[in-house]
Protein backbone atom coordinates (compact mmCIF):
# COMPACT_ATOMS: atom_id res chain seq x y z
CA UNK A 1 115.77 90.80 97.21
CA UNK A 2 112.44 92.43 96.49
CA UNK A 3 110.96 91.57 93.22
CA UNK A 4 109.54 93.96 90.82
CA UNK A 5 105.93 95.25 91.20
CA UNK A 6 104.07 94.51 88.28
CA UNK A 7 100.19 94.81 89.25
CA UNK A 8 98.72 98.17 91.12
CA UNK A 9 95.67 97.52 92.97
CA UNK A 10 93.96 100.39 93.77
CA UNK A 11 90.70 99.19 96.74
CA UNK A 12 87.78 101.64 97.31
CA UNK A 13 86.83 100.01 100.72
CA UNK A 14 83.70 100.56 102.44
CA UNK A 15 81.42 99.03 105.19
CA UNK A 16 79.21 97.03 102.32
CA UNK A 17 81.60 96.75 99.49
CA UNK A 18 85.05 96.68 97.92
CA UNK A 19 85.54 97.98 94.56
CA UNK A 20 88.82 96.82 92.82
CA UNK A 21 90.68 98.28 89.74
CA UNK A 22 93.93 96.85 88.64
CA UNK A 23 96.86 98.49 86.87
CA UNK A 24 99.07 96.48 84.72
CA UNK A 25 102.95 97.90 85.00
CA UNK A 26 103.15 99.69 81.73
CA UNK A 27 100.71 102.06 79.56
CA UNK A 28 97.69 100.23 79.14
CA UNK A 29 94.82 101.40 81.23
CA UNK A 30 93.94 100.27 84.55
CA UNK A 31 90.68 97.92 84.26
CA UNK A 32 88.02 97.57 86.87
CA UNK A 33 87.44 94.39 88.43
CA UNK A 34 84.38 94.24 90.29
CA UNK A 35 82.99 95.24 93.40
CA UNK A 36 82.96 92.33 96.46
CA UNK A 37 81.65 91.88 99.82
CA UNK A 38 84.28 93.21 102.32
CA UNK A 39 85.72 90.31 103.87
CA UNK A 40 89.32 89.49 103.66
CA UNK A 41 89.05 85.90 102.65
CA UNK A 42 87.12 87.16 99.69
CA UNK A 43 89.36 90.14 98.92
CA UNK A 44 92.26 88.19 98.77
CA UNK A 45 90.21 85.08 96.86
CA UNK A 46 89.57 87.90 93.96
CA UNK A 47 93.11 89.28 94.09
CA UNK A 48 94.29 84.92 93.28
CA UNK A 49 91.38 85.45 90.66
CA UNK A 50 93.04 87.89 88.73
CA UNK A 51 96.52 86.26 89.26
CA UNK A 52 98.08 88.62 91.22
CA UNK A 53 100.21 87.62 93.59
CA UNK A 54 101.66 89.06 97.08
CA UNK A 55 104.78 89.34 95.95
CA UNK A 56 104.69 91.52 93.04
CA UNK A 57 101.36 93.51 93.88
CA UNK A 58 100.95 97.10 95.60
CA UNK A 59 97.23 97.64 97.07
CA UNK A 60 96.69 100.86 98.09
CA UNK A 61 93.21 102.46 99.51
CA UNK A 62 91.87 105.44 101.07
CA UNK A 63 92.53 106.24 104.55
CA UNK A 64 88.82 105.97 105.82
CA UNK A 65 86.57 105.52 108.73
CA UNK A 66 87.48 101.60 108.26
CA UNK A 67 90.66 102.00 110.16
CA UNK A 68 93.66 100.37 109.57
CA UNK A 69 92.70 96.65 110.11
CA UNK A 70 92.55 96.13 106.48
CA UNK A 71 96.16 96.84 105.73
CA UNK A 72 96.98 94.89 108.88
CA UNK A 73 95.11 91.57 107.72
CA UNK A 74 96.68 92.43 104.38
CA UNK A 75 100.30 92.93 105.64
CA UNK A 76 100.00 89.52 107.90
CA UNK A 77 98.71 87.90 104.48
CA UNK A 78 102.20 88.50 103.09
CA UNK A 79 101.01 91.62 100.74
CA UNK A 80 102.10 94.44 100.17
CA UNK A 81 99.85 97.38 101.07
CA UNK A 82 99.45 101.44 101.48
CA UNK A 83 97.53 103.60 103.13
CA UNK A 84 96.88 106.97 101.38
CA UNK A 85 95.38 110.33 102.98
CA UNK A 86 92.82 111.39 100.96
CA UNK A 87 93.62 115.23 100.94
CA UNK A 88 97.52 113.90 99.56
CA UNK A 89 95.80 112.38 96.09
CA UNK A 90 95.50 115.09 93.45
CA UNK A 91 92.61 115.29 91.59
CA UNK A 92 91.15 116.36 88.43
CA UNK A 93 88.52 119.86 89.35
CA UNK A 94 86.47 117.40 86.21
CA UNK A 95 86.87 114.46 88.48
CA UNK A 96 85.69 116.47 91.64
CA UNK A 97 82.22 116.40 90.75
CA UNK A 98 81.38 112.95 90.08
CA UNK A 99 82.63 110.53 92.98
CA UNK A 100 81.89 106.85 92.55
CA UNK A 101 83.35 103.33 93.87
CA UNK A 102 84.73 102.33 90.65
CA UNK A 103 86.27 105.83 89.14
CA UNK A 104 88.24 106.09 92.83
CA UNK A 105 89.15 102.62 92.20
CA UNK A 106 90.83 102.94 88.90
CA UNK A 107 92.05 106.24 90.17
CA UNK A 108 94.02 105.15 92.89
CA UNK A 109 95.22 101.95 90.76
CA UNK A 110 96.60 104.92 87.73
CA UNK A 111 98.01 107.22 90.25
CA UNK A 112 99.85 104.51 92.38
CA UNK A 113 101.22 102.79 89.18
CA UNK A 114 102.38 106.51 88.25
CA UNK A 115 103.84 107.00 91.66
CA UNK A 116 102.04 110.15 92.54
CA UNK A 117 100.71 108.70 96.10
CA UNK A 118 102.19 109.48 99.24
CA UNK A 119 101.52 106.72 101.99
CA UNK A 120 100.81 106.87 105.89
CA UNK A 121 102.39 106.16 108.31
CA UNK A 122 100.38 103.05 109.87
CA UNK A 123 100.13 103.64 113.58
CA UNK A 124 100.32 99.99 116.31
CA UNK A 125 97.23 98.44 117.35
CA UNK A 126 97.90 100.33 120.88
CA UNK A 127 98.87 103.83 119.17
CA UNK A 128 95.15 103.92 117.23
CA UNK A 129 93.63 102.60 120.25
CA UNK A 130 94.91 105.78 122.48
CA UNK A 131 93.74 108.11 119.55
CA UNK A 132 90.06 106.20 119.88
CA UNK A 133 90.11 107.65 123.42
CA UNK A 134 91.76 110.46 123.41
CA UNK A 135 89.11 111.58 120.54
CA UNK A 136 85.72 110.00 122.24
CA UNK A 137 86.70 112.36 125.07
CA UNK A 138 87.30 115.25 123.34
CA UNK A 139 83.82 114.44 121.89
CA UNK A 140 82.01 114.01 125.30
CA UNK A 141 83.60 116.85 126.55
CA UNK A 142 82.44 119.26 123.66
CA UNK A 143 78.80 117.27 123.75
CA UNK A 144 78.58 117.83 127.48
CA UNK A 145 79.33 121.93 126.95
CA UNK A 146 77.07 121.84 124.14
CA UNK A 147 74.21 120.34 126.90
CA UNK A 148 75.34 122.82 129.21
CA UNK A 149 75.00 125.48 127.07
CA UNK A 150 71.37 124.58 125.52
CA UNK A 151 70.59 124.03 129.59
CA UNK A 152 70.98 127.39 130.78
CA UNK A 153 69.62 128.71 127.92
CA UNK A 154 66.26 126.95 127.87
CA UNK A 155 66.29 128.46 131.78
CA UNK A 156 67.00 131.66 130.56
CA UNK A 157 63.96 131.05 128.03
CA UNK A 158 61.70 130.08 131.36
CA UNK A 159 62.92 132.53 133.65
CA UNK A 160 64.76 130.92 135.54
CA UNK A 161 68.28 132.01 134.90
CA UNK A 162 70.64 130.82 137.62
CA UNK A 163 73.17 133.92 138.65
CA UNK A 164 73.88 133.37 142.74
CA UNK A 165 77.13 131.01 142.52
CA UNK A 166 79.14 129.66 139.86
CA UNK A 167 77.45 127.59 137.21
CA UNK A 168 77.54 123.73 137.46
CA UNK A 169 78.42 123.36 141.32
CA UNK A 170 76.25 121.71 143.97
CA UNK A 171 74.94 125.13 144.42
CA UNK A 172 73.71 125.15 141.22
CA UNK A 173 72.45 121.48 141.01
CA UNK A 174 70.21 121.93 144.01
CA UNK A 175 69.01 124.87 142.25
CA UNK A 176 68.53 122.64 139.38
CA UNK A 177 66.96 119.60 141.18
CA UNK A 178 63.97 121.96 142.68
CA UNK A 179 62.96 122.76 138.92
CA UNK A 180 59.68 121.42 138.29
């Protein structure tokens, strides 16, 4: 039987720092904690700190460029934890224009405690590593037309536009390779 969550730990998690707000179940406000180094040992040693424990805690954070090995330490750790999509967390057009560490911290705490956060789905180790590849290829791809394109402009530029074969075969590389 699952016991009753009683703490809501929202995490603003980035490469230097972790900011941490805490939401006590009830009405009172969520307070900020403090902002930490980000490494798990310490995360969890400030998480003991405040006395919450894995049982009856939520953490929740952004979806970021971090990945998902946070929630996966977390998760082996024995706590509970959530992943939300940043474009799913409503926001005040106030809020919009200031953005800092601790106000997403004690936002994310409030809205998870209110149960307005939607979680993702937290892809396998092997699953993320596909999307890693799939998406630095896509990326080379795009970077190598983008090369192309500059290429045969800067030719054009020179006077040396290349228009007997088809772009990019050996044809063309000869062509290319007698440049000077």
């Amino acid at each position: 039987m699952q016991e009753t969550i009683t703490s809501y730990v929202g995490l603003d998690i980035h490469k230097d720092s972790i900011a941490i707000a805490i939401a006590q179940a009830g009405r009172a406000a969520p307070r900020f904690v403090g902002t930490i180094n980000p490494l798990p040992s310490e995360l969890c040693k400030a998480l003991r700190r405040q006395r919450c424990s894995p049982e009856t805690t939520l953490l929740v954070y952004e979806a970021g460029p971090c990945g998902y090995g946070w929630v996966r330490y977390l998760r082996k750790q024995q706590w509970r934890c959530e992943v939300i999509a940043p474009s799913r967390i409503t926001r005040n057009p106030s809020e919009q224009r200031i953005k800092t560490d601790r106000r997403d911290a004690l936002m994310l705490a409030r809205q998870s405690r209110a149960g307005d956060l939607t979680p993702i789905v937290i892809p396998d180790e092997r699953d993320e590593a596909m999307r890693d590849l799939s998406r630095a290829r896509e990326d080379a791809v795009a970077a190598r037309l983008r090369l192309r394109q500059q290429m045969k402009a800067m030719l054009l530029r020179h006077g040396r536009d290349y228009v007997r074969y088809k772009s990019w075969s050996q044809a063309h590389e000869r062509f290319l390779s007698t440049i000077r």
